[in-house]
Protein backbone atom coordinates (compact mmCIF):
# COMPACT_ATOMS: atom_id res chain seq x y z
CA UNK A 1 63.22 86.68 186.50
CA UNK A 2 64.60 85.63 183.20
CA UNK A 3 67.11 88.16 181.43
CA UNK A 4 67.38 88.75 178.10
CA UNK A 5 69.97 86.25 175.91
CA UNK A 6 73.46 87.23 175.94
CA UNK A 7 74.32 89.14 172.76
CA UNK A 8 76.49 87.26 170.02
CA UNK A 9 79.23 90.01 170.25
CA UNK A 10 79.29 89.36 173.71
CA UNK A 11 79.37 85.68 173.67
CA UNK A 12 81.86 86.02 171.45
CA UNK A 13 84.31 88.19 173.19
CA UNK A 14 83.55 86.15 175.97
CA UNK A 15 85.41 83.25 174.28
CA UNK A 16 87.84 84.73 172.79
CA UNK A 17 89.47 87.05 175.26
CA UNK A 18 90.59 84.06 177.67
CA UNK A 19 91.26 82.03 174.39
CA UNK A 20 93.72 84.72 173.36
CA UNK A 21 95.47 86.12 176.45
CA UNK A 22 95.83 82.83 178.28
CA UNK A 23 98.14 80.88 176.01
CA UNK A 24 99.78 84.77 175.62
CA UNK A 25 99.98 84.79 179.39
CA UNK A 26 101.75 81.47 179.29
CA UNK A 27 104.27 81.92 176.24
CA UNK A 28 105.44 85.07 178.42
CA UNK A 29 105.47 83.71 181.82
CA UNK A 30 107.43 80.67 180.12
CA UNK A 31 110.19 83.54 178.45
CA UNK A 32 110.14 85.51 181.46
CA UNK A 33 111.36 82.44 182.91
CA UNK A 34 113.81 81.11 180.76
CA UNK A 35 115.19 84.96 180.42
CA UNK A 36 115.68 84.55 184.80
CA UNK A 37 117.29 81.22 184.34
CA UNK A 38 119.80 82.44 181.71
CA UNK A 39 120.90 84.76 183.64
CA UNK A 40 119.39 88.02 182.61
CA UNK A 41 119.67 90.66 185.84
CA UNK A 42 116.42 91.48 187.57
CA UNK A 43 117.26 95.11 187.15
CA UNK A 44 117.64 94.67 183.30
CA UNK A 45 115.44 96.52 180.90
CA UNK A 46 114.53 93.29 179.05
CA UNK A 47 113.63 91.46 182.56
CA UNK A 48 111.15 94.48 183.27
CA UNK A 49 109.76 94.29 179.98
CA UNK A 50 109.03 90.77 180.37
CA UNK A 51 106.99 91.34 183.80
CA UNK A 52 105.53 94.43 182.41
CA UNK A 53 103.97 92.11 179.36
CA UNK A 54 103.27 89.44 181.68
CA UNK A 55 100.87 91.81 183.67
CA UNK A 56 99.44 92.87 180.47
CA UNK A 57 98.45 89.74 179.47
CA UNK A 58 96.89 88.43 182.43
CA UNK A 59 95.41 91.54 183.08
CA UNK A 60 93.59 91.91 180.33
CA UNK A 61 92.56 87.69 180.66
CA UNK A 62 91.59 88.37 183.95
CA UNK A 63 90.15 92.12 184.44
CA UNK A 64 88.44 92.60 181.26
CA UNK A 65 85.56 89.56 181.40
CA UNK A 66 85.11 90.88 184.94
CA UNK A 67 84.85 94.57 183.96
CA UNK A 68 83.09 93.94 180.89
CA UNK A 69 79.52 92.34 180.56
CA UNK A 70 81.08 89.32 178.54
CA UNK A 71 79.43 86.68 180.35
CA UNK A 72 75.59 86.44 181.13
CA UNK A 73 73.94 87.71 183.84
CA UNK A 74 71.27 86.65 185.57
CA UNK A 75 68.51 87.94 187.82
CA UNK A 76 66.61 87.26 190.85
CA UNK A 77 63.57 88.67 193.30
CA UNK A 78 64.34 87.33 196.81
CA UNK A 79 62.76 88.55 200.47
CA UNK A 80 65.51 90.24 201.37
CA UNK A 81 66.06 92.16 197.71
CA UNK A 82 67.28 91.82 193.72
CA UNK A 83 69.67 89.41 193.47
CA UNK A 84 72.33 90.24 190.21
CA UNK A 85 74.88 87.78 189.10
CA UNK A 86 77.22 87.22 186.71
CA UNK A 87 80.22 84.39 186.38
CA UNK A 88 83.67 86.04 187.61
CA UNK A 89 81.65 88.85 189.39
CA UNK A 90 79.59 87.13 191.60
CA UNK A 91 76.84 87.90 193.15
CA UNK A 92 75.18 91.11 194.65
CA UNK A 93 71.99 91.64 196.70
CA UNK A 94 70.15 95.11 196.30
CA UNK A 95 67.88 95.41 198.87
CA UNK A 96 64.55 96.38 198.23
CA UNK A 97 64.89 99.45 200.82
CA UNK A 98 67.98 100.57 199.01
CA UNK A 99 66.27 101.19 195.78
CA UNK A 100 65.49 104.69 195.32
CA UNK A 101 64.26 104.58 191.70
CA UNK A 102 64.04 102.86 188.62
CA UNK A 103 64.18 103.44 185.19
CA UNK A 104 63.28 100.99 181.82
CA UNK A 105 64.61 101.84 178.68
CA UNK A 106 62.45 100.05 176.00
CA UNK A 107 63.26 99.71 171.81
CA UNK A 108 59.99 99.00 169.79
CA UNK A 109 60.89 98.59 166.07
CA UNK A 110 57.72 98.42 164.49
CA UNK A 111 58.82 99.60 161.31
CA UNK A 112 62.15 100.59 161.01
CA UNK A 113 65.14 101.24 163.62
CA UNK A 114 65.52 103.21 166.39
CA UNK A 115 65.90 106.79 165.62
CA UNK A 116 69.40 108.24 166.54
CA UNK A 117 68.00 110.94 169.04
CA UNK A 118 66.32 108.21 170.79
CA UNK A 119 69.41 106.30 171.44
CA UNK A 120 71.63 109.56 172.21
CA UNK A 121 68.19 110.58 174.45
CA UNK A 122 69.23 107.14 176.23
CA UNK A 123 73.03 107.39 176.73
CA UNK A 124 73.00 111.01 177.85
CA UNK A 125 70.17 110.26 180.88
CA UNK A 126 72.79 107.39 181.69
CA UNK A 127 76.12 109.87 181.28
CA UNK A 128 73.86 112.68 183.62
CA UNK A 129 73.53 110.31 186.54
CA UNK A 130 77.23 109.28 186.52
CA UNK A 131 78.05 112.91 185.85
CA UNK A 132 76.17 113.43 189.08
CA UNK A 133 78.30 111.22 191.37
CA UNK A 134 76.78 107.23 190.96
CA UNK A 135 78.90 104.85 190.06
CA UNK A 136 77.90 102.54 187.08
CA UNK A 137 77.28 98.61 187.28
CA UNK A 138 76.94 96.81 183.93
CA UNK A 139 74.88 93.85 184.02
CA UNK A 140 73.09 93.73 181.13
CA UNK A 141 73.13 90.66 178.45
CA UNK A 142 71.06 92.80 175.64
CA UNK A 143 70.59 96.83 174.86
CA UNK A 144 67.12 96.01 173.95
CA UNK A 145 65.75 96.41 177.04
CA UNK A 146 68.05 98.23 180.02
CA UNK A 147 66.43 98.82 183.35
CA UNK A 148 68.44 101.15 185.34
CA UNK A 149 68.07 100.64 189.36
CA UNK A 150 69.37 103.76 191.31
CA UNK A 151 70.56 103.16 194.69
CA UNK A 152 72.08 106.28 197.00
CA UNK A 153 75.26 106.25 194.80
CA UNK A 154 75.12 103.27 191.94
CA UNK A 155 73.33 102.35 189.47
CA UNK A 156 72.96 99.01 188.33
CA UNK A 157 72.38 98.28 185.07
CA UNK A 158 69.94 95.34 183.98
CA UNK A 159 68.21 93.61 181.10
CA UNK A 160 65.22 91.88 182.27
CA UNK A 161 63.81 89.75 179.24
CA UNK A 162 60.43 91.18 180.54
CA UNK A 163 60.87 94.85 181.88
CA UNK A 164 57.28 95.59 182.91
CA UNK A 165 56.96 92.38 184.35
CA UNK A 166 59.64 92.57 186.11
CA UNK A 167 58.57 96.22 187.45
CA UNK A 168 55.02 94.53 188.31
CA UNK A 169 56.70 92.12 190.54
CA UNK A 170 59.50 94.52 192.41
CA UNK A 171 57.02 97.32 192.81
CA UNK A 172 54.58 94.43 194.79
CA UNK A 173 57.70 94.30 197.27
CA UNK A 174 58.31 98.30 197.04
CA UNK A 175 54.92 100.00 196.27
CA UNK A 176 55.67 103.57 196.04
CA UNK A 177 59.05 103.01 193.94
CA UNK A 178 59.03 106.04 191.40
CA UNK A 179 59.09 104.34 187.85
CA UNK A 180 59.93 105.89 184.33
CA UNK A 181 59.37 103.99 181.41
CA UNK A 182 61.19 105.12 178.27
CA UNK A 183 59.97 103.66 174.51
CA UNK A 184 62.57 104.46 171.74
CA UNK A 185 61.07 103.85 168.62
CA UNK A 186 61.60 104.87 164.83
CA UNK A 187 59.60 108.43 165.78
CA UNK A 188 61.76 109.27 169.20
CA UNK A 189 60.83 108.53 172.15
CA UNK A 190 57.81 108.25 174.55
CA UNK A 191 58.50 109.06 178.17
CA UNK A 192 56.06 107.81 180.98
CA UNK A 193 55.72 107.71 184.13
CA UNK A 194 54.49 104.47 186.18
């Protein structure tokens, strides 16, 4: 199933990040170094502050485009269950038994933006269920469309390029999966059930 293109905000942080922290991570690996050879004492406040940056740096090179939807992900109906992917995270297989529910959040902008309360109408239903206990997977490219799949304690976060279509084709593999569809448009929103 196609997914929606990665964001430009995305794509971009997804360049710079590694473009920034890497030549950071090398400048202090290279003083940390040259502080070790020079004889500064392990023990020294100056040699812990160089590790401490060091850590930092590739940290935040390393953990961050995992954490963080920076890269795109991708999307994938198999026999044995969804397949989600995304470059540094890998890949993971929800199988079609372990899908409880699913939910589509939709923008239409017919003639204007998205009202406010649809949006907050959006993020709360997210912050309930994590309020709840389920842990939160990000792999969405796009907030246009988000479909939300709730296993027995995650939910995984998509954006199909075609929600319905993709809901056609997952509920052919799990027919009685409870569906809500949610439209946010300029007026609120339009909740239904399908």
């Amino acid at each position: 199933m196609p997914a929606l293109p990665l964001t430009r905000r995305r794509r971009t942080l997804g360049y710079v990040v590694p473009l920034l922290n890497l030549p950071l991570s090398a400048l202090q690996a290279y003083q940390t170094y040259v502080h070790l050879m020079s004889g500064v004492p392990v023990a020294s406040l100056e040699f812990l502050n160089d590790v401490f940056l060091l850590a930092v740096t590739l940290s935040l090179g390393i953990v961050l485009p995992w954490w963080a939807p920076v890269y795109p992900s991708s999307y994938r109906l198999t026999r044995k269950g969804v397949v989600i992917s995304r470059f540094l995270r890998g890949s993971v297989t929800l199988p079609y038994r372990s899908i409880m529910r699913a939910e589509v959040y939709v923008r239409r902008q017919p003639a204007g933006e998205v009202s406010k309360e649809a949006v907050s109408f959006a993020r709360e239903s997210v912050e309930a269920l994590r309020r709840s206990g389920f842990k939160l997977s990000d792999y969405t490219n796009a907030e246009d469309a988000i479909m939300l799949l709730l296993t027995e304690r995650r939910i995984y976060m998509l954006s199909p390029e075609k929600p319905q279509s993709f809901v056609k084709r997952l509920r052919r593999r799990v027919p009685k999966l409870p569906v809500r569809l949610v439209e946010l448009t300029a007026r609120g929103k339009r909740v239904r059930e399908i």
